[in-house]
Protein backbone atom coordinates (compact mmCIF):
# COMPACT_ATOMS: atom_id res chain seq x y z
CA UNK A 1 36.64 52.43 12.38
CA UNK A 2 37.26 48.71 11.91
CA UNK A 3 34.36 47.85 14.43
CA UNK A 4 32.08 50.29 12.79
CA UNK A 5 32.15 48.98 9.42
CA UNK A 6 32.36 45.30 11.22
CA UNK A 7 29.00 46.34 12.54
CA UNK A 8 27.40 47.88 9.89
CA UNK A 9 28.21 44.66 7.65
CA UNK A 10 27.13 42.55 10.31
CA UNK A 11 24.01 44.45 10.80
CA UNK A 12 23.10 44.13 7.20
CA UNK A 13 23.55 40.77 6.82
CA UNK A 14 21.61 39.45 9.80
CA UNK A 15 18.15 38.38 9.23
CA UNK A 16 16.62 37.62 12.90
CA UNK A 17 13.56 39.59 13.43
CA UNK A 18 12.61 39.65 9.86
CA UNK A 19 9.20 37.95 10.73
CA UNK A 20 8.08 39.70 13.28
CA UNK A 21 8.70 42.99 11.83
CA UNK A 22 6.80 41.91 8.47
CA UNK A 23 3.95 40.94 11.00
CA UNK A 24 4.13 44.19 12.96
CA UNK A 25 3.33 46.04 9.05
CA UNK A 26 0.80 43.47 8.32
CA UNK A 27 -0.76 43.05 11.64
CA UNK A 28 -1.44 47.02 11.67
CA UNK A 29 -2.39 47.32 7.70
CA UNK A 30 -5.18 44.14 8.64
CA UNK A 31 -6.21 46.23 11.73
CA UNK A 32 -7.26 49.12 9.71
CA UNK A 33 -9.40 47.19 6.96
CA UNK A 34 -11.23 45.50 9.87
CA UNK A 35 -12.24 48.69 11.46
CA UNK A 36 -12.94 50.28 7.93
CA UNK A 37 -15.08 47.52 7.70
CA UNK A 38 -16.97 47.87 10.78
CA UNK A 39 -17.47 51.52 10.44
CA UNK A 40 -19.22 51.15 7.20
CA UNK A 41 -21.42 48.21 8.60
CA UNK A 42 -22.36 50.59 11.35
CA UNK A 43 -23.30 53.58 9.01
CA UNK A 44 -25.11 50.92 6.65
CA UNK A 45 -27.34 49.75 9.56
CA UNK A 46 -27.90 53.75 10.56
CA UNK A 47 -29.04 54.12 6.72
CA UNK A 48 -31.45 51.27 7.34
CA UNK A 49 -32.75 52.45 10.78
CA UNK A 50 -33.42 55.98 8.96
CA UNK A 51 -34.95 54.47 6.19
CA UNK A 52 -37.25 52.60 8.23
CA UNK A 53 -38.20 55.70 10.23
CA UNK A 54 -38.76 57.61 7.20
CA UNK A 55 -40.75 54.82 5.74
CA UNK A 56 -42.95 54.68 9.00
CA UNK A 57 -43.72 58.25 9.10
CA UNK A 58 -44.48 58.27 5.25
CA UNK A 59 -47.14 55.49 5.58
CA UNK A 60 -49.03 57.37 8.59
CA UNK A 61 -48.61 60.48 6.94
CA UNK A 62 -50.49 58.47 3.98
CA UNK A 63 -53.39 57.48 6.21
CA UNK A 64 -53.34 60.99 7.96
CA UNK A 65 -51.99 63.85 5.80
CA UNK A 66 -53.45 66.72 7.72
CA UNK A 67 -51.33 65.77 11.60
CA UNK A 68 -47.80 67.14 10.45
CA UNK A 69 -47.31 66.46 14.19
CA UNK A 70 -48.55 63.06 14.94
CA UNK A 71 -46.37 61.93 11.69
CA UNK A 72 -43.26 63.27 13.23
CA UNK A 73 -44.32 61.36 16.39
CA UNK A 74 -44.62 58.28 14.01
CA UNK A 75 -41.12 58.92 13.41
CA UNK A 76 -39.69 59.53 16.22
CA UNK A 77 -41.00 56.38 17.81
CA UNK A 78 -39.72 54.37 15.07
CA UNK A 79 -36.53 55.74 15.09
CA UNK A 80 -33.58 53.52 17.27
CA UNK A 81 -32.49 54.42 20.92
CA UNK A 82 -30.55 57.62 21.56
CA UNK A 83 -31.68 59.52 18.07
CA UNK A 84 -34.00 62.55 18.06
CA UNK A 85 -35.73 64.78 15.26
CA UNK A 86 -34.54 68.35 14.91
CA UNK A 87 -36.43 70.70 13.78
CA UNK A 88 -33.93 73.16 12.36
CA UNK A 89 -35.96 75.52 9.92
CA UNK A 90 -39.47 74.40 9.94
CA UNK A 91 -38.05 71.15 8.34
CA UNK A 92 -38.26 67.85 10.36
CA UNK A 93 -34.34 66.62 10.19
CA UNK A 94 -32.86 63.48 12.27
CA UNK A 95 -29.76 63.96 14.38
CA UNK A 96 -27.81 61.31 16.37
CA UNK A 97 -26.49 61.21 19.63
């Protein structure tokens, strides 16, 4: 019983390893804002692509309002590498890949 409590006060008292265990919390907690961060820099530059493909098909479809077909070409070229148009419902729609 002696040793137990000897332990216990000994245990308590000693401060080696304080450091890196603070680091271990801080280290993870810092790993998770960075990713946070990155994920909303990636959907922010998806927003932008779309935009820009919207904004492409919009000005052809400007210049030639009756092709409903050649302005969903003109956005489907200008959208980035990998994405396609949907056409769920009659309604042109963007989905990624």
């Amino acid at each position: 019983m002696d040793n137990t409590r000897r332990w216990i006060r000994q245990f308590l008292i000693d401060r080696r390893g304080v450091s890196a265990v603070e680091f271990a919390i801080m280290a993870s907690v810092m790993v998770m804002l960075m990713l946070g961060a990155y994920d909303l820099g990636n959907a922010a530059q998806e927003q932008i692509a779309l935009q820009a493909a919207v904004q492409a098909g919009g000005s052809y479809a400007l210049r030639y309002p009756t092709n409903p077909s050649s302005v969903q070409n003109a956005v489907t070229a200008a959208l980035p590498a990998g994405w396609t148009l949907s056409n769920a419902g009659g309604k042109p729609a963007v989905a990624c890949s």
